[in-house]
N, C-alpha and C. Protein backbone atom coordinates (compact mmCIF):
# COMPACT_ATOMS: atom_id res chain seq x y z
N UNK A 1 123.24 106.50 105.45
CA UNK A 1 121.82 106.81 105.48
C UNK A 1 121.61 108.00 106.42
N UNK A 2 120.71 109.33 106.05
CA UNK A 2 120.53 110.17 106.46
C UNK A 2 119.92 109.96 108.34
N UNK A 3 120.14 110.51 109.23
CA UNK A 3 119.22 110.38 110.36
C UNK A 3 118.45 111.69 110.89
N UNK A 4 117.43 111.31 111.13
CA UNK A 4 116.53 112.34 111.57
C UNK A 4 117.12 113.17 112.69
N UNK A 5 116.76 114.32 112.68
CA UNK A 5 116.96 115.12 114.57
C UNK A 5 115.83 114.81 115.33
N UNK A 6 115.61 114.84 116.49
CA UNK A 6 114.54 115.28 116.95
C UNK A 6 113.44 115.68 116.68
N UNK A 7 113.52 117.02 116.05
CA UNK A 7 112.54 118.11 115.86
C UNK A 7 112.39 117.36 114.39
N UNK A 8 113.26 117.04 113.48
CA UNK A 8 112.54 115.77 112.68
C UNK A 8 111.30 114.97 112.97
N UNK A 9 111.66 114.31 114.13
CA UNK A 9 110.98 113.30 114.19
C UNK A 9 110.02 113.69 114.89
N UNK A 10 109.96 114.83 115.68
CA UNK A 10 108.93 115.57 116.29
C UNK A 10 107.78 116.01 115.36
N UNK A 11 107.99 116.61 114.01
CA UNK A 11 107.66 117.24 112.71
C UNK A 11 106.28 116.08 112.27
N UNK A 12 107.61 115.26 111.84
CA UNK A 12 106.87 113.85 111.58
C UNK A 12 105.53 113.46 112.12
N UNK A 13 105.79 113.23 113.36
CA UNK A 13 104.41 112.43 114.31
C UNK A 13 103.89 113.41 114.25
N UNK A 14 104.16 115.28 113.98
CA UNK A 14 102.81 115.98 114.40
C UNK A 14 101.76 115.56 112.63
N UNK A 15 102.29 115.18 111.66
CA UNK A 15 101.45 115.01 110.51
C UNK A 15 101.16 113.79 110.41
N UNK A 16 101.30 112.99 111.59
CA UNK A 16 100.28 111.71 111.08
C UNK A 16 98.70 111.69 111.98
N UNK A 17 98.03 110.92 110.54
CA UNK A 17 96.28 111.29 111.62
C UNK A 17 96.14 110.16 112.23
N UNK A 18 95.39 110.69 113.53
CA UNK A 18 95.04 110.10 114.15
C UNK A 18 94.11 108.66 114.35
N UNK A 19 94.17 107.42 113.71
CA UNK A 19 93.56 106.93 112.99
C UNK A 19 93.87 105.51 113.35
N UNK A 20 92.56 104.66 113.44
CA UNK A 20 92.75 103.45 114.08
C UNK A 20 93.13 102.78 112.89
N UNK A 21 94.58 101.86 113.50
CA UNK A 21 95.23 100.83 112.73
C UNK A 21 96.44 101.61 112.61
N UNK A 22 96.86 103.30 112.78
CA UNK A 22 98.01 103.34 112.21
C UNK A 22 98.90 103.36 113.25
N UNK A 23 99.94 103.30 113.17
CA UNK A 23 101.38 103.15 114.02
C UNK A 23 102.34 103.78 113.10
N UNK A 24 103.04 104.20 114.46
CA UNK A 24 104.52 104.92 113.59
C UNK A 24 105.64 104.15 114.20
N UNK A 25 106.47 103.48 113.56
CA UNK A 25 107.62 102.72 113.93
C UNK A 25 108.93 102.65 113.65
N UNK A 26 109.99 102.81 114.45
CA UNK A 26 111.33 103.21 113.58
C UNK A 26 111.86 102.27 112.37
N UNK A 27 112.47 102.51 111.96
CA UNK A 27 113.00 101.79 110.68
C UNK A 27 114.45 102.52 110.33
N UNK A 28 115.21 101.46 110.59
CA UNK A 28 116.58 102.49 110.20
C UNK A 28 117.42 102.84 110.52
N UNK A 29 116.95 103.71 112.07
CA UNK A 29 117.02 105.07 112.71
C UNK A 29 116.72 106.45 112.36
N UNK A 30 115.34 106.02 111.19
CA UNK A 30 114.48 106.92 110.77
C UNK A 30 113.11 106.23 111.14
N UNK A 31 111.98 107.26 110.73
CA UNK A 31 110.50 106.79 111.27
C UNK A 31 109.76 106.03 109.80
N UNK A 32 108.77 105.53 110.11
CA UNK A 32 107.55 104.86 109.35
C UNK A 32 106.78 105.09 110.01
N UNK A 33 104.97 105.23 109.09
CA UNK A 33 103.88 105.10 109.36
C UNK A 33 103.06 103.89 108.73
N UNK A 34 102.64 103.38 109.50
CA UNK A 34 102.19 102.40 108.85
C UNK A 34 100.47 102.19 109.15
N UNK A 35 99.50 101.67 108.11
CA UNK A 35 98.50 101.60 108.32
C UNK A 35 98.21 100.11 108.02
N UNK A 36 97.32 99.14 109.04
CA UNK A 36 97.36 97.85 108.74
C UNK A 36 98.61 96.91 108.33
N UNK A 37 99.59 97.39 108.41
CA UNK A 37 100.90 96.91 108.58
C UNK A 37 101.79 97.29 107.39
N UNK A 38 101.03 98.02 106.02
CA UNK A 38 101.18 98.58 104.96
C UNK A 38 102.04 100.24 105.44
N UNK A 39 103.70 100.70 104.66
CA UNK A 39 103.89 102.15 105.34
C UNK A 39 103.06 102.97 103.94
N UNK A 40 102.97 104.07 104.67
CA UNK A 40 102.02 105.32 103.94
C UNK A 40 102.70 106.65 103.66
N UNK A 41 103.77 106.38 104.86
CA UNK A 41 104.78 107.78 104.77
C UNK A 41 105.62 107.56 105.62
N UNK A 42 106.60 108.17 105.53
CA UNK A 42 108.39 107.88 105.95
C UNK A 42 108.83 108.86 106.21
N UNK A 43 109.86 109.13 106.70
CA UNK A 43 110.78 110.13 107.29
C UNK A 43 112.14 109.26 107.00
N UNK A 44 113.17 109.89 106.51
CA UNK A 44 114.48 109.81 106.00
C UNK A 44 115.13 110.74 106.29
N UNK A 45 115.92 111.00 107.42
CA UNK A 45 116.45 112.35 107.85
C UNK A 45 115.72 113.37 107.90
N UNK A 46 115.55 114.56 106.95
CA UNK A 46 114.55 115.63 107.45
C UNK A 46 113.80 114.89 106.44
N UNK A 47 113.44 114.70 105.24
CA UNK A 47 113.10 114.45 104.39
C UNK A 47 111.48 113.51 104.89
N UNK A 48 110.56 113.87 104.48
CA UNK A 48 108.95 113.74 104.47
C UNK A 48 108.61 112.57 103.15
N UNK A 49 108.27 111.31 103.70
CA UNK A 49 108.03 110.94 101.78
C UNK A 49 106.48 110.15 102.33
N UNK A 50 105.79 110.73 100.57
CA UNK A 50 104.05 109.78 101.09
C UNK A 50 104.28 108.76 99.74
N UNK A 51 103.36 107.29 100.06
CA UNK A 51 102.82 106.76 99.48
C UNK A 51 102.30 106.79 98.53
N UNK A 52 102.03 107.11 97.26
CA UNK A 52 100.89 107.61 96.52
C UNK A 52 100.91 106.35 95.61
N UNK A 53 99.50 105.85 95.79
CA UNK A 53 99.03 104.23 94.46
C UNK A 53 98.30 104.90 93.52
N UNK A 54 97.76 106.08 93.74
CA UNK A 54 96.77 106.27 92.13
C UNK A 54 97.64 107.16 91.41
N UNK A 55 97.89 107.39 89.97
CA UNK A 55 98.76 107.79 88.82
C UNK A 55 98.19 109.40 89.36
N UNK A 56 96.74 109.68 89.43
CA UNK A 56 96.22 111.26 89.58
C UNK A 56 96.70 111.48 91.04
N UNK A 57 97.23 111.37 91.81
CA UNK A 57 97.56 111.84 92.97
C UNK A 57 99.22 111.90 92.46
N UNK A 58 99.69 110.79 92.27
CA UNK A 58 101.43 110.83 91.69
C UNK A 58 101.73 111.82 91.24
N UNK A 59 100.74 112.67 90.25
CA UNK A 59 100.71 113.41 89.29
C UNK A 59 100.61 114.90 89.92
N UNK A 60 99.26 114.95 90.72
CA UNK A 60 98.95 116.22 91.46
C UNK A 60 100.00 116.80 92.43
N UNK A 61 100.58 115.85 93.37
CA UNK A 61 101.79 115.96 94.01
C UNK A 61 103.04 116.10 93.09
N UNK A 62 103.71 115.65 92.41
CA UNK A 62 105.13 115.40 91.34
C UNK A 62 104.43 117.17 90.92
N UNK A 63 103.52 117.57 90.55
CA UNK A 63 104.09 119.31 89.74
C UNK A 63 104.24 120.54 91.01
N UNK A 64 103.64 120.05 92.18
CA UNK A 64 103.86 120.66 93.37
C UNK A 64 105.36 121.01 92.90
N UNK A 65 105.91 122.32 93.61
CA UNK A 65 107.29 122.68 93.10
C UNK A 65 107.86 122.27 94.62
N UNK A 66 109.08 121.81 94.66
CA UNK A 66 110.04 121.32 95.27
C UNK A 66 109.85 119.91 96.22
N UNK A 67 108.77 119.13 95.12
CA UNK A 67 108.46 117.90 95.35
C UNK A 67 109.52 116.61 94.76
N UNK A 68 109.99 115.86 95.31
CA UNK A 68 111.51 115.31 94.50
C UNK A 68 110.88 113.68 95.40
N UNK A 69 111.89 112.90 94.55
CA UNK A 69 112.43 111.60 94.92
C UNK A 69 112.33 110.85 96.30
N UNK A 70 111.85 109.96 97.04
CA UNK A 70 112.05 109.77 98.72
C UNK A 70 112.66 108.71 98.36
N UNK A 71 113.71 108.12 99.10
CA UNK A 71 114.58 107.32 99.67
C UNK A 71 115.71 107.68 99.53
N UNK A 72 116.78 106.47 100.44
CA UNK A 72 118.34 106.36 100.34
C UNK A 72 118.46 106.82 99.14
N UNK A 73 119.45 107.93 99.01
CA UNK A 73 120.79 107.78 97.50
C UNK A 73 120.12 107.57 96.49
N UNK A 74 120.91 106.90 95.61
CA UNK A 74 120.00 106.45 94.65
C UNK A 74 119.12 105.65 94.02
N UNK A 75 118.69 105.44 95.33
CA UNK A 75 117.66 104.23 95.46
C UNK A 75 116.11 104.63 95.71
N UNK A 76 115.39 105.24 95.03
CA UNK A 76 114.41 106.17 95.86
C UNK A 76 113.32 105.06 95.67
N UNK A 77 112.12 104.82 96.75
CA UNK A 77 111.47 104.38 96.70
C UNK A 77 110.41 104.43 95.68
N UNK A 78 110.09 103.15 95.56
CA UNK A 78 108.65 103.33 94.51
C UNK A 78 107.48 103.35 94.73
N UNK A 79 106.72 104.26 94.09
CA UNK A 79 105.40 104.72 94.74
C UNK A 79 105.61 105.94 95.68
N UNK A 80 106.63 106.60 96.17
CA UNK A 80 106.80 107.18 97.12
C UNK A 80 107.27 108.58 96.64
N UNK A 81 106.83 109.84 97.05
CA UNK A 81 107.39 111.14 96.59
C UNK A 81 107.88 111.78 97.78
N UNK A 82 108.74 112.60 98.40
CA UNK A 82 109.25 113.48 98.95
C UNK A 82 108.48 114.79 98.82
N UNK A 83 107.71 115.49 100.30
CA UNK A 83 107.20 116.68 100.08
C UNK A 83 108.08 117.59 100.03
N UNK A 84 107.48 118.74 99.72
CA UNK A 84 108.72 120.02 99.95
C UNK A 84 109.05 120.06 100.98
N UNK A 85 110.52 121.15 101.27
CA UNK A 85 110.69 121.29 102.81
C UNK A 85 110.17 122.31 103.10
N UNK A 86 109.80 123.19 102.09
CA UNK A 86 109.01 124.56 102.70
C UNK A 86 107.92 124.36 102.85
N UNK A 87 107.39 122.98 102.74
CA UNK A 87 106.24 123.15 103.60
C UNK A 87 106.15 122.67 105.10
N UNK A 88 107.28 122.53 105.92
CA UNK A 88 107.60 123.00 107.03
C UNK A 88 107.02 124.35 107.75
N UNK A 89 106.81 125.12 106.89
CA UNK A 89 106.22 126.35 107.70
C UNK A 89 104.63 126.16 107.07
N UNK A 90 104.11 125.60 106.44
CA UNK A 90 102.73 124.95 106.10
C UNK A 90 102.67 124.08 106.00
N UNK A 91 102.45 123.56 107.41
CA UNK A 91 102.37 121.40 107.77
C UNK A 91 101.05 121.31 107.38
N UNK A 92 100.12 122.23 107.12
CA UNK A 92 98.82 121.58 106.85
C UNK A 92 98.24 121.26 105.08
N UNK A 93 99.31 121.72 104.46
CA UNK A 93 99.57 121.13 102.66
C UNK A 93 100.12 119.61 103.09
N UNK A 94 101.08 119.22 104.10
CA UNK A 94 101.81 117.86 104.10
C UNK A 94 100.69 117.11 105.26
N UNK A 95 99.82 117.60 105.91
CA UNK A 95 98.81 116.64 106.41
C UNK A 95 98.18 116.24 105.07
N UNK A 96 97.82 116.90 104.71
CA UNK A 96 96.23 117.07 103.18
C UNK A 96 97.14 115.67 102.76
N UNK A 97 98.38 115.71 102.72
CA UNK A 97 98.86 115.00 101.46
C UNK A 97 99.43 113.43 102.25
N UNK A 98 99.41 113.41 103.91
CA UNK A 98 99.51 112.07 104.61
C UNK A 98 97.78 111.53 104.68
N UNK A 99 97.44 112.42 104.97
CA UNK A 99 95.76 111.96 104.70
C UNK A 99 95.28 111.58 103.79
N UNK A 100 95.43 111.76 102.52
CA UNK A 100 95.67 110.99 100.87
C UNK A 100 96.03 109.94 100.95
N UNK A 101 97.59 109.95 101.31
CA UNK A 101 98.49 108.58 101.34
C UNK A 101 97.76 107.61 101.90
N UNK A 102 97.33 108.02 103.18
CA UNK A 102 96.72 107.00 104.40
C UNK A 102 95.65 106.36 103.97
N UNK A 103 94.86 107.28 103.12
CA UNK A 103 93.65 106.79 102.50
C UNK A 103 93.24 105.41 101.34
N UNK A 104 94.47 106.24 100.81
CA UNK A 104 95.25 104.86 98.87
C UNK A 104 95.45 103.75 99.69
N UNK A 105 96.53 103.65 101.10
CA UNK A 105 96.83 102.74 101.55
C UNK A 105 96.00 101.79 102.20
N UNK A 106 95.70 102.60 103.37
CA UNK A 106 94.37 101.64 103.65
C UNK A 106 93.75 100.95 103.48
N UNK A 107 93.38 101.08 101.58
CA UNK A 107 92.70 100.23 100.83
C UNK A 107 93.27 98.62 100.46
N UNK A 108 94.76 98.80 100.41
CA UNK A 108 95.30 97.57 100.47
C UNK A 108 95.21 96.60 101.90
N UNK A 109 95.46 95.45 101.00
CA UNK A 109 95.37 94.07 102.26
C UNK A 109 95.92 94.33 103.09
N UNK A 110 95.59 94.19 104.60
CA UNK A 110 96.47 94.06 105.57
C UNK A 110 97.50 93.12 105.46
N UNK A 111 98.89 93.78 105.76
CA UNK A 111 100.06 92.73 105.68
C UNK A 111 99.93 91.94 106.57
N UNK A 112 100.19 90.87 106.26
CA UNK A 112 100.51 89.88 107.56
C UNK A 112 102.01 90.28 108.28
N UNK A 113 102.05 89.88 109.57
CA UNK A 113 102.93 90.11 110.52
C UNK A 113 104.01 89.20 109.92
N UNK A 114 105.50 89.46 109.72
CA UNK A 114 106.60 88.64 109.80
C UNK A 114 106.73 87.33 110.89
N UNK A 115 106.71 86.11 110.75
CA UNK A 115 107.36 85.09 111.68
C UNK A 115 108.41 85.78 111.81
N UNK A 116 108.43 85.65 113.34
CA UNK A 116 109.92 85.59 113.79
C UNK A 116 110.54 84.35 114.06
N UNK A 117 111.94 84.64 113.78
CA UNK A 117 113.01 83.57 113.60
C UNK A 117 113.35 83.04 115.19
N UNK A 118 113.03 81.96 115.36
CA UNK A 118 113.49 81.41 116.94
C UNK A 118 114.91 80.72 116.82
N UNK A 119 115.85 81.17 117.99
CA UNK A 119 116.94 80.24 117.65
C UNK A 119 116.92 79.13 118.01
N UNK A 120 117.89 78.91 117.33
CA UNK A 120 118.56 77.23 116.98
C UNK A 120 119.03 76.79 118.44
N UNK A 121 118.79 75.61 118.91
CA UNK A 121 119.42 75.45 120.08
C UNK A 121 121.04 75.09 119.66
N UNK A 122 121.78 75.67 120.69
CA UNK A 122 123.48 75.22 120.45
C UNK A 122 123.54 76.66 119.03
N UNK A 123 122.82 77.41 118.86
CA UNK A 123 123.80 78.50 117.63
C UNK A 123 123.25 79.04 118.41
């Protein structure tokens, strides 16, 4: 699995908004954003990926040129697109497009928190 640099992950947190409920949390030894416990956008090594739930956003983003696949190998997430990397030198096309994500997401239920597993006495 790919790992972020720094300036990755530096990249990252500068395009998430500022916005009550969201958190960014590692996963991996790559990042997540998460809104209400729902993620919205990811980081996978250098790699940028948003959320998108409506088919017209999937759509508007996917003809963007050098918009591709987000996740591991060949496993790419669903629902999820990879921004370009040239828009590295125009982070404010990949805000427009975490601010979208954040928005679709939002709308879903807040996840509930995972139980955590307490151990076993004697294991």
């Amino acid at each position: 699995m790919p790992k972020p640099t720094e300036a990755d992950k530096e990249f990252f947190r500068s395009l998430i908004p500022d916005r009550p409920g969201v958190r960014v949390k590692p996963m991996f030894g790559n990042l997540g954003a998460f809104v209400n416990g729902n993620m919205f956008a990811g980081l996978l090594g250098p790699s940028v990926g948003v959320r998108l739930l409506s088919e017209q956003a999937n759509d508007e983003l996917s003809s963007a040129d050098g918009v591709g696949p987000f996740g591991p190998g060949e496993k790419p997430m669903h629902e999820y697109l990879a921004l370009p990397d040239q828009w590295r030198d125009t982070p404010d096309q990949a805000r427009r497009w975490l601010e979208r994500a954040l928005a679709e997401v939002a709308e879903l239920p807040p996840k509930a928190p995972k139980a955590r597993k307490t151990a076993r006495p004697g294991g």
